[in-house]
PDB file of N, CA and C in Angstrom:
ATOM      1  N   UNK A   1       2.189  17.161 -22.371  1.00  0.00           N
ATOM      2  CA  UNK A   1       1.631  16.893 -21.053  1.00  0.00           C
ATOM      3  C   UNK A   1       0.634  17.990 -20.723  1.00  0.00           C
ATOM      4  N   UNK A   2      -0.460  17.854 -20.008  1.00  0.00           N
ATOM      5  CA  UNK A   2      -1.474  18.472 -20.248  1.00  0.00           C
ATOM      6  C   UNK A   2      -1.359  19.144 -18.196  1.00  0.00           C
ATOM      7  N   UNK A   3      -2.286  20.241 -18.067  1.00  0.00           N
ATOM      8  CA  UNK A   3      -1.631  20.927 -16.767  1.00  0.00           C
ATOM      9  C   UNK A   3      -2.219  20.171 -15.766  1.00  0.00           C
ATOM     10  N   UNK A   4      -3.276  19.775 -16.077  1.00  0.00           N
ATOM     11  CA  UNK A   4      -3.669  18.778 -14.917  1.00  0.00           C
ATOM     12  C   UNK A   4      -2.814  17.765 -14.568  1.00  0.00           C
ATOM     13  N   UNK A   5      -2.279  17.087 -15.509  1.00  0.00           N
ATOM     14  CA  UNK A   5      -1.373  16.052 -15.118  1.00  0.00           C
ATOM     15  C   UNK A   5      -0.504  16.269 -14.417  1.00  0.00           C
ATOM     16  N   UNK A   6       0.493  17.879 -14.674  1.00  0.00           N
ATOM     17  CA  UNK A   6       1.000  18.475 -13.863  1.00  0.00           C
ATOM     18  C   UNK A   6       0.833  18.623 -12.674  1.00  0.00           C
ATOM     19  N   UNK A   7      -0.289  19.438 -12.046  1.00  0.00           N
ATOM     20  CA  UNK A   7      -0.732  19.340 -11.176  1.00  0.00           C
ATOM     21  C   UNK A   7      -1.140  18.426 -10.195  1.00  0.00           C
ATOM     22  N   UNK A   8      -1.839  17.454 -10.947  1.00  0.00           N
ATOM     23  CA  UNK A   8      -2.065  16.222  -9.956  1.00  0.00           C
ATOM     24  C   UNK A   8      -1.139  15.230  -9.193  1.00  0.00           C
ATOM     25  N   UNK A   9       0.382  15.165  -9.758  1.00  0.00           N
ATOM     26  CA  UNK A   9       0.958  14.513  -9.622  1.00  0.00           C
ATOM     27  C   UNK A   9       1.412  13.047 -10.590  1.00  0.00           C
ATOM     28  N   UNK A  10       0.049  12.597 -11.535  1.00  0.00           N
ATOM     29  CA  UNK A  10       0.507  11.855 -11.896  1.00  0.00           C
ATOM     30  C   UNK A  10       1.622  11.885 -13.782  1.00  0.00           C
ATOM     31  N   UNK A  11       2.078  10.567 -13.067  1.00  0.00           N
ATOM     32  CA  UNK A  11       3.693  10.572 -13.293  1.00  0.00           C
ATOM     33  C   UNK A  11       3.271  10.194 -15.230  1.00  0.00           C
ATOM     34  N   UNK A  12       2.471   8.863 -15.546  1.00  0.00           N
ATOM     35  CA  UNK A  12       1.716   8.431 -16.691  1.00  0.00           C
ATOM     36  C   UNK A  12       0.937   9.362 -17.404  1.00  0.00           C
ATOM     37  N   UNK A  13       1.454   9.743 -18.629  1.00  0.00           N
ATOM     38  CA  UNK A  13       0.521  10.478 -19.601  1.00  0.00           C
ATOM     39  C   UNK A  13      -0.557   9.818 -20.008  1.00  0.00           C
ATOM     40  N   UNK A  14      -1.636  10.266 -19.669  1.00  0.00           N
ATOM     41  CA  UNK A  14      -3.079   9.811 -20.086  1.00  0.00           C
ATOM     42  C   UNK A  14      -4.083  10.870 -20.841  1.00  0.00           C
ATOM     43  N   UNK A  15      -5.007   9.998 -21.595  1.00  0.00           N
ATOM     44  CA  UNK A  15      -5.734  10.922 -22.877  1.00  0.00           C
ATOM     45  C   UNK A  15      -6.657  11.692 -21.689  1.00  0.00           C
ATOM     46  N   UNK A  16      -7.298  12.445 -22.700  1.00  0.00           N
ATOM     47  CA  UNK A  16      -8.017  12.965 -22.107  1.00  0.00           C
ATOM     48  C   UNK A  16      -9.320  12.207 -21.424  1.00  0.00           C
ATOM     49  N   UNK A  17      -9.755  11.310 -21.799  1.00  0.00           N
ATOM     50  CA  UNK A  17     -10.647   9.887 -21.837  1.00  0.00           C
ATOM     51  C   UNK A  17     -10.215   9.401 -20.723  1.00  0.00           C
ATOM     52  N   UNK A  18      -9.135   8.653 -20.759  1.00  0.00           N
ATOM     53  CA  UNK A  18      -8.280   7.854 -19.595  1.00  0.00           C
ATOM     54  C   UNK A  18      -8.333   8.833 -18.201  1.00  0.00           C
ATOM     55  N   UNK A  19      -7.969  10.304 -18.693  1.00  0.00           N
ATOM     56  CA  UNK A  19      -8.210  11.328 -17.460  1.00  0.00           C
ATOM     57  C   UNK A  19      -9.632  11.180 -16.515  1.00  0.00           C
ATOM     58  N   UNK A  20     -10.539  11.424 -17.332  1.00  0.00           N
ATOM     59  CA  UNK A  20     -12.197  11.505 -16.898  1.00  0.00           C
ATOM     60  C   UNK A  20     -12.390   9.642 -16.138  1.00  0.00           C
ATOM     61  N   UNK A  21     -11.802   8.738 -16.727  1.00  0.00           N
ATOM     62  CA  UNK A  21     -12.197   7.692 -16.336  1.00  0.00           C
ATOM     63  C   UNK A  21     -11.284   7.162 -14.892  1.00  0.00           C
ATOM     64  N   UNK A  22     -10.028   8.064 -14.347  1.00  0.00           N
ATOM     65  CA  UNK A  22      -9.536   7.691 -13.908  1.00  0.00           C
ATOM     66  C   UNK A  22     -10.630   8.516 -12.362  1.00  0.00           C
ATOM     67  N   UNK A  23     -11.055   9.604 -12.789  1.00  0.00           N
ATOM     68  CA  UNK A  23     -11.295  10.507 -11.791  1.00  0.00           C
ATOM     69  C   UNK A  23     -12.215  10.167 -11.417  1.00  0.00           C
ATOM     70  N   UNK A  24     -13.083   9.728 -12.203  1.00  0.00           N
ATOM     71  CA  UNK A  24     -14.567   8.981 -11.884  1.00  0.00           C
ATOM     72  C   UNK A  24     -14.741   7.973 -11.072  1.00  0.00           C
ATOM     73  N   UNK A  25     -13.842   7.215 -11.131  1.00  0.00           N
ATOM     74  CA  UNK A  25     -14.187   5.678 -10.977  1.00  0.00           C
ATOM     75  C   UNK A  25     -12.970   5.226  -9.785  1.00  0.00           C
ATOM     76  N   UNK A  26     -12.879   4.982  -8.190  1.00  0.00           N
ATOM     77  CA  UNK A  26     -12.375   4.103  -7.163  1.00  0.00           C
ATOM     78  C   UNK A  26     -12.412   2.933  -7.473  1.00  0.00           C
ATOM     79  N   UNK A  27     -13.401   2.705  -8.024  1.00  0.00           N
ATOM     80  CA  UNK A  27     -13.507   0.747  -7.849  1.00  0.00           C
ATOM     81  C   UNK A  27     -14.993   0.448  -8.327  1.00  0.00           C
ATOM     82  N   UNK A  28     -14.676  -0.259  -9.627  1.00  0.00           N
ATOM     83  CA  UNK A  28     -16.160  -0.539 -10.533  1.00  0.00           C
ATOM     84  C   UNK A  28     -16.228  -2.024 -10.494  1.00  0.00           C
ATOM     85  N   UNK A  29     -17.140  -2.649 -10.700  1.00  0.00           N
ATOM     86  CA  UNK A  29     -17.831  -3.574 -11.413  1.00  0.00           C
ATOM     87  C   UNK A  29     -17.439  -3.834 -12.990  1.00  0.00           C
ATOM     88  N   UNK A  30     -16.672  -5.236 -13.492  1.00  0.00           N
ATOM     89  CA  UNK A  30     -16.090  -5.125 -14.764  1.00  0.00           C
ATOM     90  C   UNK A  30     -17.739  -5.467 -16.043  1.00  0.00           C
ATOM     91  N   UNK A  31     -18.502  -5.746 -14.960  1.00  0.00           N
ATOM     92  CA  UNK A  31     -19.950  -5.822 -15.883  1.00  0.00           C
ATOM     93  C   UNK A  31     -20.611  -4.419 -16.136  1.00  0.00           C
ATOM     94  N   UNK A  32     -20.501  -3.460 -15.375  1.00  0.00           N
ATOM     95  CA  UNK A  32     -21.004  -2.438 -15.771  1.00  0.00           C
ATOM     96  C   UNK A  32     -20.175  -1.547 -16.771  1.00  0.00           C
ATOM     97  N   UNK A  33     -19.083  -2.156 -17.252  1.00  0.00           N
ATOM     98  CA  UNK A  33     -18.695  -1.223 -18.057  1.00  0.00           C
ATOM     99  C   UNK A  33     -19.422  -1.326 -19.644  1.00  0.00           C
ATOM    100  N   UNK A  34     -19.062  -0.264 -20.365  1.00  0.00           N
ATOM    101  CA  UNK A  34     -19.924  -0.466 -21.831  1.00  0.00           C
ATOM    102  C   UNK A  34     -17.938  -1.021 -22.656  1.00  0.00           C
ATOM    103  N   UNK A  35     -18.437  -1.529 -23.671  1.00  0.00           N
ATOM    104  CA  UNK A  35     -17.226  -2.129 -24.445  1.00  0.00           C
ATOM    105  C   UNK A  35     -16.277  -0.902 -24.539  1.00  0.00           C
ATOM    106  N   UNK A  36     -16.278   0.392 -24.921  1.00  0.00           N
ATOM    107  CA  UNK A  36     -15.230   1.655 -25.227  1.00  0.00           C
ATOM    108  C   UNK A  36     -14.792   1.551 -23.254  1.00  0.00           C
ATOM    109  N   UNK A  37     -15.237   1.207 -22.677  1.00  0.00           N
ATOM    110  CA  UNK A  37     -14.967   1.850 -21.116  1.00  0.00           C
ATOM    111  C   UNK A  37     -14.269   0.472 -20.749  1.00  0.00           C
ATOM    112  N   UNK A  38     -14.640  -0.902 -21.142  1.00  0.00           N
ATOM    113  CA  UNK A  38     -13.547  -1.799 -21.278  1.00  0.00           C
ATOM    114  C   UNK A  38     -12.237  -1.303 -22.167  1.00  0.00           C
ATOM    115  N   UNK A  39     -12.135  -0.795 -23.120  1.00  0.00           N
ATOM    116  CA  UNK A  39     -10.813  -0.873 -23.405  1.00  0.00           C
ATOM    117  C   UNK A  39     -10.226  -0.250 -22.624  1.00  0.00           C
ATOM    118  N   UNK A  40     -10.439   1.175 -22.211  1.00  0.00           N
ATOM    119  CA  UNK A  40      -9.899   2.351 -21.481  1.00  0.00           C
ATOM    120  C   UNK A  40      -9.697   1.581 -20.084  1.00  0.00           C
ATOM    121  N   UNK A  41     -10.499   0.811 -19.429  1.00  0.00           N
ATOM    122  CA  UNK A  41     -10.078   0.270 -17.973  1.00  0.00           C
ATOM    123  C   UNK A  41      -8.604  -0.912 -18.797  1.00  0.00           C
ATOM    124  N   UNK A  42      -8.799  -1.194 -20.008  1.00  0.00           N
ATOM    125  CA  UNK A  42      -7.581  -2.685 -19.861  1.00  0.00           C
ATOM    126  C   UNK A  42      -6.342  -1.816 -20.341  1.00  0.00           C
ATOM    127  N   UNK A  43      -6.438  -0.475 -20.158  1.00  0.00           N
ATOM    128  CA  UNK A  43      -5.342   0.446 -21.144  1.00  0.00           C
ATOM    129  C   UNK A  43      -4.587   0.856 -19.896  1.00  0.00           C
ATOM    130  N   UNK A  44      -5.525   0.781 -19.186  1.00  0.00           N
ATOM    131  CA  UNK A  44      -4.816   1.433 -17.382  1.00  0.00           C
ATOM    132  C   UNK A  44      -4.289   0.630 -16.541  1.00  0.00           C
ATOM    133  N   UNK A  45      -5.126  -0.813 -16.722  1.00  0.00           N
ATOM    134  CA  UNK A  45      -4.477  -2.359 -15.949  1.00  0.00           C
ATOM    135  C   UNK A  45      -3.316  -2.224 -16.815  1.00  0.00           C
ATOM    136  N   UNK A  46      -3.271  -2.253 -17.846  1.00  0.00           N
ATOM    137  CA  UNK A  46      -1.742  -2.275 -18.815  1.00  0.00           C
ATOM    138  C   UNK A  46      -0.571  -1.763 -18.036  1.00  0.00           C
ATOM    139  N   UNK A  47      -0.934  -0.129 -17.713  1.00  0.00           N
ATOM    140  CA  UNK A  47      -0.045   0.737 -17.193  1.00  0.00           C
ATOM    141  C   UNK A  47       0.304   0.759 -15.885  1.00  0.00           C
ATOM    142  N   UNK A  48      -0.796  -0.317 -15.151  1.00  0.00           N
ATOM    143  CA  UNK A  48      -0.576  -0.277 -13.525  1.00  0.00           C
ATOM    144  C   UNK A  48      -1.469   1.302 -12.787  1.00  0.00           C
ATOM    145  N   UNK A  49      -2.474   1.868 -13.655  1.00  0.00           N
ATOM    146  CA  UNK A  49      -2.993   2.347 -12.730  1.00  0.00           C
ATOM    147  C   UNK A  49      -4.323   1.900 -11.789  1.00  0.00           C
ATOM    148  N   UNK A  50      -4.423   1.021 -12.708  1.00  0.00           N
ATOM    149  CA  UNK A  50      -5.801  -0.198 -11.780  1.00  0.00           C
ATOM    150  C   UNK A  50      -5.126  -1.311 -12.005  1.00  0.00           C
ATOM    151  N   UNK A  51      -6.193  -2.016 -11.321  1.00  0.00           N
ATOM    152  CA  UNK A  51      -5.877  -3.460 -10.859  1.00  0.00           C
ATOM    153  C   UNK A  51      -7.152  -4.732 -11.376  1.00  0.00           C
ATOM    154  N   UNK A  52      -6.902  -5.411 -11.144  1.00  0.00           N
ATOM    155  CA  UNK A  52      -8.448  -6.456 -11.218  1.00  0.00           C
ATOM    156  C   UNK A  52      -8.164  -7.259  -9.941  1.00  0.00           C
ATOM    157  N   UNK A  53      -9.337  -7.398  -9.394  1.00  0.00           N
ATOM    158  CA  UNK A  53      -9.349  -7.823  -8.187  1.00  0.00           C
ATOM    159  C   UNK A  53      -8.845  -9.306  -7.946  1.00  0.00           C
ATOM    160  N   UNK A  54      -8.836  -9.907  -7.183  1.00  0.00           N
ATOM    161  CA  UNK A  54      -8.538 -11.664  -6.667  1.00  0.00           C
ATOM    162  C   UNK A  54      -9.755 -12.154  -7.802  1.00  0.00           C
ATOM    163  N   UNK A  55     -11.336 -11.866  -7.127  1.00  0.00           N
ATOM    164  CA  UNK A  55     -12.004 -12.473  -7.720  1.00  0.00           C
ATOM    165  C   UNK A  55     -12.711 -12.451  -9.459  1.00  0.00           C
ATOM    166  N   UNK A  56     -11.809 -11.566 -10.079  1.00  0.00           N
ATOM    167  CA  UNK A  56     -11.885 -11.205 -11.575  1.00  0.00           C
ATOM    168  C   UNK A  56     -13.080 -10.176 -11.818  1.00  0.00           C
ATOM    169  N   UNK A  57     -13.723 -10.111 -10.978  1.00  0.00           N
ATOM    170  CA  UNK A  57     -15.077  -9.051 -11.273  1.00  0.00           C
ATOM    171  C   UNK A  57     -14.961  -7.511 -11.039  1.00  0.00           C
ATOM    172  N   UNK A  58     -13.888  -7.177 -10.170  1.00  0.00           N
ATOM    173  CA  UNK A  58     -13.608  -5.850  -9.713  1.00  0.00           C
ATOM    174  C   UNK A  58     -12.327  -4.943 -10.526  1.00  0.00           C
ATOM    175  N   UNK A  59     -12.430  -3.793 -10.690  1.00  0.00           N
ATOM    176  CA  UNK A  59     -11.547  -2.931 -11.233  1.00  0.00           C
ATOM    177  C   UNK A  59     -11.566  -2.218  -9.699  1.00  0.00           C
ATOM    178  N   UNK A  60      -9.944  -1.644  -9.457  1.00  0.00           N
ATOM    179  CA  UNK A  60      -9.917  -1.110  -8.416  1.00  0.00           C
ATOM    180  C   UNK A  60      -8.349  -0.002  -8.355  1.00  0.00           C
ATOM    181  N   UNK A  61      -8.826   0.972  -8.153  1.00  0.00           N
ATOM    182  CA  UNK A  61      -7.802   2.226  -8.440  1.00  0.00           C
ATOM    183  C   UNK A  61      -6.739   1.776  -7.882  1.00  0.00           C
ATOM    184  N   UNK A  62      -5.327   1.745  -8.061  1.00  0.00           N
ATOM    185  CA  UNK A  62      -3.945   1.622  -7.562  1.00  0.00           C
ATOM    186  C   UNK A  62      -2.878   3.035  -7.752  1.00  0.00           C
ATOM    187  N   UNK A  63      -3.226   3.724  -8.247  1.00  0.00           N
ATOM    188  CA  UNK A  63      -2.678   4.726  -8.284  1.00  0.00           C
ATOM    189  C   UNK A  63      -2.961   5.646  -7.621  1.00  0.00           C
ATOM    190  N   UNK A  64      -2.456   7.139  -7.107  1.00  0.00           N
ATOM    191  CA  UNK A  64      -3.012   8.074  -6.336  1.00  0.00           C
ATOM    192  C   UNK A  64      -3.180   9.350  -7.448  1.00  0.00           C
TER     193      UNK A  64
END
């Protein structure tokens, strides 16, 4: 477990990748992602730290 994770609170071990993408990003557009930034957003819907919206186009943070 890495100290940030510590620190931040969250509970889910995430790469270092998954880290940067979680911090970056409230709520994207699933078209603007590039294909590597699709997997990493469907690795986090997996885990329940995002969501996809009602209307299928939105990624949207669920975690704190």
């Amino acid at each position: 477990m890495k100290i940030v994770q510590i620190l931040s609170g969250v509970s889910i071990p995430l790469s270092e990748e998954e880290q940067q993408f979680f911090e970056k990003y409230q709520e994207i557009k699933l078209t603007s992602l590039n294909e590597r930034q699709k997997w990493i957003a469907q690795n986090l819907v997996r885990r329940g730290i995002f969501s996809i919206s009602n209307d299928d186009t939105t990624l949207v943070k669920t975690a704190k």
